[in-house]
Protein backbone atom coordinates (compact mmCIF):
# COMPACT_ATOMS: atom_id res chain seq x y z
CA UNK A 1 -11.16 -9.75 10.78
CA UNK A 2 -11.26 -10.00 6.84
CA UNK A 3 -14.71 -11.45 6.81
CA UNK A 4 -15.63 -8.66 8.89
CA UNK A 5 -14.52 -5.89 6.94
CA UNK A 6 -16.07 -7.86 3.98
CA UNK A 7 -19.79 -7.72 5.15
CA UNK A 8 -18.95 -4.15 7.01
CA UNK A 9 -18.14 -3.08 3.29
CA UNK A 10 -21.28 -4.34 2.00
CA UNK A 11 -23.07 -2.82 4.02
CA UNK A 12 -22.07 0.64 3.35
CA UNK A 13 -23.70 2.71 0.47
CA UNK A 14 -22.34 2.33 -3.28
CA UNK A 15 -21.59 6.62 -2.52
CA UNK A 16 -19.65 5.92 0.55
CA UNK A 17 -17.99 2.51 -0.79
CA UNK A 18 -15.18 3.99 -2.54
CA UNK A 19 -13.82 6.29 0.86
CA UNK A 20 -14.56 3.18 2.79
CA UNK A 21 -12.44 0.56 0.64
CA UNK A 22 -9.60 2.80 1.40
CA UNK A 23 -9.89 3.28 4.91
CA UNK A 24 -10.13 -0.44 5.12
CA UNK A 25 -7.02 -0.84 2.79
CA UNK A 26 -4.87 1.69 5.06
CA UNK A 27 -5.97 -0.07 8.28
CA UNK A 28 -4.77 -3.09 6.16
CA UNK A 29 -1.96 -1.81 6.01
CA UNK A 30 -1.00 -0.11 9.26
CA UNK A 31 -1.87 -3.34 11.14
């Protein structure tokens, strides 16, 4: 699941990096 996000978060533009860190951080955190 963590490697996942990892490469998911590479994969996403340096603009849209940012938003998508912390959506990843508050699925983190909700699961």
């Amino acid at each position: 699941m963590r490697l996942q996000q990892k490469n998911y978060l590479a994969s996403v533009p340096t603009t849209n990096r940012k938003e998508t860190l912390f959506h990843i951080t508050k699925t983190a955190i909700k699961d």
